[in-house]
N, C-alpha and C. Protein backbone atom coordinates (compact mmCIF):
# COMPACT_ATOMS: atom_id res chain seq x y z
N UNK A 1 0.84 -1.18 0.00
CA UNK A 1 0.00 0.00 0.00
C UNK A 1 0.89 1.25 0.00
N UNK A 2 0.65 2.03 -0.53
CA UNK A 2 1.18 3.75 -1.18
C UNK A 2 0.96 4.77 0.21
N UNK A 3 2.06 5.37 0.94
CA UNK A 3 1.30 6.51 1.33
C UNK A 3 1.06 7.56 0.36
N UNK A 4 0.55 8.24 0.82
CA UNK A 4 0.11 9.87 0.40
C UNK A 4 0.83 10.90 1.16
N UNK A 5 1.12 11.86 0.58
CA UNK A 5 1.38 13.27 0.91
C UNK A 5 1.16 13.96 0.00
N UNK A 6 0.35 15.23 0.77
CA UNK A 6 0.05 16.36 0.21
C UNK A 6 1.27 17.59 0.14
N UNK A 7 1.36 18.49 -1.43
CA UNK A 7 1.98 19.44 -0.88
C UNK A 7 1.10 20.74 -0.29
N UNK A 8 1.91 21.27 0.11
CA UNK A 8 0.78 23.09 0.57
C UNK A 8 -0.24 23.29 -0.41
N UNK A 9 0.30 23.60 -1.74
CA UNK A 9 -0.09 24.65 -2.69
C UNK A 9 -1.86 23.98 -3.01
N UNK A 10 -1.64 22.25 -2.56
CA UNK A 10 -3.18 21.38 -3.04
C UNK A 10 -3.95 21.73 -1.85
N UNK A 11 -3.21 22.02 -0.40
CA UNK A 11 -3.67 21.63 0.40
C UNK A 11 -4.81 23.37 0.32
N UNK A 12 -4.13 24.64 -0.37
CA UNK A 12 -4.78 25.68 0.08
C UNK A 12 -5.63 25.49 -1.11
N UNK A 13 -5.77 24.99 -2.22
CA UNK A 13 -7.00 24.74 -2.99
C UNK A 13 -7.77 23.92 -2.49
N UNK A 14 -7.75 23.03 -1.72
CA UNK A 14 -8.79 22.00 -0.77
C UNK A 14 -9.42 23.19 0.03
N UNK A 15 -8.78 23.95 0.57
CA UNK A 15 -9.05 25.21 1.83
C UNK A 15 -10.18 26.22 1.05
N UNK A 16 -9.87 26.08 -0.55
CA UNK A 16 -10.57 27.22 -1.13
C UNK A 16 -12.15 26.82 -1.72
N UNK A 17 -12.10 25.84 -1.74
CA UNK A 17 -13.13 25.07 -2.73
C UNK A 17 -14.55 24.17 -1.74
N UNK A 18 -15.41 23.94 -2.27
CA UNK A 18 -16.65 23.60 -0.96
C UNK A 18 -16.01 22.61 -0.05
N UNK A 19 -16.05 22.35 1.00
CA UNK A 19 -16.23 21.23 2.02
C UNK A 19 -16.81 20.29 1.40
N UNK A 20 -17.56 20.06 0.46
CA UNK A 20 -18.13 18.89 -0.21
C UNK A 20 -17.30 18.35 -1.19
N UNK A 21 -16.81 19.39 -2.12
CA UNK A 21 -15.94 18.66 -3.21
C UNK A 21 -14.47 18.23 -2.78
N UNK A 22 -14.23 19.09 -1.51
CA UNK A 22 -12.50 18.77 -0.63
C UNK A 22 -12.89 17.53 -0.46
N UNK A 23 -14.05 17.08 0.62
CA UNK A 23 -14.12 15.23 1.09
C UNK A 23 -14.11 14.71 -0.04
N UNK A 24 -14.83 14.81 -1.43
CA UNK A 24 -14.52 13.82 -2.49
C UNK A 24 -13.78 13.91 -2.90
N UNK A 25 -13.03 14.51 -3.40
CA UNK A 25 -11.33 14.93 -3.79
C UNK A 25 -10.85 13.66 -2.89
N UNK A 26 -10.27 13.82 -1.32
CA UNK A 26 -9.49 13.73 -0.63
C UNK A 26 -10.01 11.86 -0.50
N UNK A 27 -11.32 11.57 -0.51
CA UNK A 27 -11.56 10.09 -0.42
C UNK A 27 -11.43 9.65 -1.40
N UNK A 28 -11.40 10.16 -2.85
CA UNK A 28 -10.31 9.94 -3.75
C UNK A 28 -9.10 9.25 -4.07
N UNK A 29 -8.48 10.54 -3.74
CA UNK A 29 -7.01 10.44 -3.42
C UNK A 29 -6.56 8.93 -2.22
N UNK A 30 -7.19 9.16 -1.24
CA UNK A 30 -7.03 7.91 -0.24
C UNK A 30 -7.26 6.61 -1.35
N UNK A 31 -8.28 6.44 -2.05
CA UNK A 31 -9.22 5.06 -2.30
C UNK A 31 -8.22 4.64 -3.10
N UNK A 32 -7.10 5.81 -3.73
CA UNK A 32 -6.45 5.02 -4.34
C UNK A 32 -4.76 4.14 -4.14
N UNK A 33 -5.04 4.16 -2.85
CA UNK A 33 -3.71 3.70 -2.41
C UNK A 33 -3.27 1.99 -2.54
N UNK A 34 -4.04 1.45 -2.69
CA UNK A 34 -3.79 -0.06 -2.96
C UNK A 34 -3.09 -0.35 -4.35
N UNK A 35 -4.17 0.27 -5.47
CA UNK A 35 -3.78 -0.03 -6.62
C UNK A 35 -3.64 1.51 -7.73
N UNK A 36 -2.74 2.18 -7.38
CA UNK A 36 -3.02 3.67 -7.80
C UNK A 36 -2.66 3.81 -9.86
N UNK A 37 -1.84 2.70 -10.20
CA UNK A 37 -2.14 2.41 -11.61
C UNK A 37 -3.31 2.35 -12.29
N UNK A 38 -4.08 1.84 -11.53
CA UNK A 38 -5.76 1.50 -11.92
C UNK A 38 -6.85 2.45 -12.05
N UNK A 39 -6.17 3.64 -11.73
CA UNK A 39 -7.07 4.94 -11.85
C UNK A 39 -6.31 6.18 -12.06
N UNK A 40 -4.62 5.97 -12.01
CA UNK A 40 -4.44 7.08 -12.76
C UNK A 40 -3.88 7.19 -14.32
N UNK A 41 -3.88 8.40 -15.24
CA UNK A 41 -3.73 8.33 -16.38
C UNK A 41 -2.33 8.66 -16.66
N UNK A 42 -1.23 8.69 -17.43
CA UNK A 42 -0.12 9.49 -17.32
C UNK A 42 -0.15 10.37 -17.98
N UNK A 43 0.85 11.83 -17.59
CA UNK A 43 0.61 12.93 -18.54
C UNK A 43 1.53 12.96 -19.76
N UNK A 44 1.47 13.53 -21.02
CA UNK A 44 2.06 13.43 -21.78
C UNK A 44 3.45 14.03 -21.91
N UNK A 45 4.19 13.26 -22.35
CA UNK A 45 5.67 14.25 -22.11
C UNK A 45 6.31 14.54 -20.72
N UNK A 46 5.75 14.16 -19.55
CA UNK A 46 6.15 14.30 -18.28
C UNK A 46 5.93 12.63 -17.55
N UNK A 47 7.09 13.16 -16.66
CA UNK A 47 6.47 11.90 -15.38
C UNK A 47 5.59 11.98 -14.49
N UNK A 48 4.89 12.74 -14.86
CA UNK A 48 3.58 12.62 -13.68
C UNK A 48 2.17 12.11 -13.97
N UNK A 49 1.22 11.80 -13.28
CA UNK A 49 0.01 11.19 -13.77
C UNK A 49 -1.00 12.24 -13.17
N UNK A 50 -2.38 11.84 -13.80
CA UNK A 50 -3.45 12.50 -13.02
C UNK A 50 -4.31 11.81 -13.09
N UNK A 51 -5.47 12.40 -12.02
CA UNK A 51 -6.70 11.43 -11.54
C UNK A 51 -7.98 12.64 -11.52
N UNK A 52 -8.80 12.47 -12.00
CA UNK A 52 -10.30 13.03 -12.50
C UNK A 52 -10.85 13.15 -11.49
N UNK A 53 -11.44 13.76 -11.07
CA UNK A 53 -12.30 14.09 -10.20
C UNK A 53 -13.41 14.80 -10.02
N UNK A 54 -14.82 14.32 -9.99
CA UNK A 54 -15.17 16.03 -10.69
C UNK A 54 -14.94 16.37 -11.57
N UNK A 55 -14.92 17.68 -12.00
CA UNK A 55 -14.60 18.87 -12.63
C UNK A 55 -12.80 19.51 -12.06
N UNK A 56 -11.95 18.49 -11.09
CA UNK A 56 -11.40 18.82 -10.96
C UNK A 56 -10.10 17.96 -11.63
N UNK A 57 -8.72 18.31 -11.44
CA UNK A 57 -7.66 17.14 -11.71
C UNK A 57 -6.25 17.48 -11.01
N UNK A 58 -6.07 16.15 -10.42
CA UNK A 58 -5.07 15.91 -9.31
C UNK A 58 -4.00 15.72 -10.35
N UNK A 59 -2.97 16.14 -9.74
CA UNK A 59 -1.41 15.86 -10.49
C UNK A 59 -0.52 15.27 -9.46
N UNK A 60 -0.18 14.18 -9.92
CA UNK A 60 0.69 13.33 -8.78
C UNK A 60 1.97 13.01 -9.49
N UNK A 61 2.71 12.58 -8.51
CA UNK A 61 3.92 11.94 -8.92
C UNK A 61 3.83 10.54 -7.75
N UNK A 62 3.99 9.54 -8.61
CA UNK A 62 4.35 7.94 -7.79
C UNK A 62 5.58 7.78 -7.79
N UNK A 63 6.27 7.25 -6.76
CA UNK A 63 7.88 6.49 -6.37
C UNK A 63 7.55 5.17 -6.04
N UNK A 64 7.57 4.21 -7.12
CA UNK A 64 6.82 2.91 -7.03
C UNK A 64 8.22 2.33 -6.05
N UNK A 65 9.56 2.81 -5.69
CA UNK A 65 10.49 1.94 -5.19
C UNK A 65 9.58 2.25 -3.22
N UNK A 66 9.96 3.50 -3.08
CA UNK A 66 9.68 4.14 -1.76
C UNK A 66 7.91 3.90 -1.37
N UNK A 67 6.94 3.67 -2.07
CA UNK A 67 5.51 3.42 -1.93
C UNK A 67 5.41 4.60 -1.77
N UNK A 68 5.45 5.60 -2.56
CA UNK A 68 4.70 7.43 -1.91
C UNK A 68 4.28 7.63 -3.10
N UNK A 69 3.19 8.37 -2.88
CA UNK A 69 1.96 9.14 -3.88
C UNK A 69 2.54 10.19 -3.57
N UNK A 70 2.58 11.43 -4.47
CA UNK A 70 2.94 12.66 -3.95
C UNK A 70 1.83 13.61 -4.80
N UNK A 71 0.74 14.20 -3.45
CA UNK A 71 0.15 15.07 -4.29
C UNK A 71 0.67 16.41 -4.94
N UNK A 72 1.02 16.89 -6.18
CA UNK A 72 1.96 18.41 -6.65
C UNK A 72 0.65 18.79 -6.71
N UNK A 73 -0.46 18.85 -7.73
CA UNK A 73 -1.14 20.34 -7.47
C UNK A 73 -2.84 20.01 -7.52
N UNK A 74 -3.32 20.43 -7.45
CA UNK A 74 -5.48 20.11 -7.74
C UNK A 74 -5.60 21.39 -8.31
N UNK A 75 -6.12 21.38 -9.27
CA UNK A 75 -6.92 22.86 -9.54
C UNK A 75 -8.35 22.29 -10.67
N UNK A 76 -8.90 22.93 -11.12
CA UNK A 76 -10.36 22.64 -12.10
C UNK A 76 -9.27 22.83 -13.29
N UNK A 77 -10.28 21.81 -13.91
CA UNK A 77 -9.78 21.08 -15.33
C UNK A 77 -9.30 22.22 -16.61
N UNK A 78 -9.80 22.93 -15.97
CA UNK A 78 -9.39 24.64 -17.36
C UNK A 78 -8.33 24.52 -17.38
N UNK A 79 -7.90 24.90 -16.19
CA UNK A 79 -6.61 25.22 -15.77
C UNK A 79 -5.12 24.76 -14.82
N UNK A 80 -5.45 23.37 -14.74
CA UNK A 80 -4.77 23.16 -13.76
C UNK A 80 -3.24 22.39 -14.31
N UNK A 81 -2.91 22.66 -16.06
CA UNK A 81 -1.96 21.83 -16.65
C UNK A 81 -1.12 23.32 -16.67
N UNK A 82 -1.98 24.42 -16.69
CA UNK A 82 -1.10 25.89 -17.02
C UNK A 82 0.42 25.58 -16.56
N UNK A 83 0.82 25.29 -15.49
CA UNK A 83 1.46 25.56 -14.69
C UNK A 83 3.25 25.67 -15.45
């Protein structure tokens, strides 16, 4: 099983966004710790993957040696590849 860590920058968009869509986001993010291949997509040209949510999209990075999920950023789907 994978831990998780969040960085800040997801954690103050969780802070910004309803209390309703933060718990589904975040039970999300948890549900996927067993098998986190199985639900995320990879991004193109980078090593990172993402996971759908909503109207929103998580950007992670996996360390399949160390078992860590690393959440980098959440923002809504417009905009959240800008970066």
């Amino acid at each position: 099983m994978y831990s998780i860590e969040i960085e800040n920058n997801a954690e103050k968009f969780l802070k910004k966004i309803s209390k309703q869509d933060s718990e589904i986001i975040l039970k999300k993010i948890y549900s996927i710790r067993k098998e986190p291949f199985k639900y995320l997509k990879r991004l193109r040209g980078q090593k990172l993957w993402r996971l759908r949510v909503l109207k929103y999209r998580i950007i992670v990075d996996v360390f399949v040696s160390r078992g860590k999920i690393i959440v980098l950023r959440i923002g809504h789907r417009k905009n959240v590849y800008d970066c």
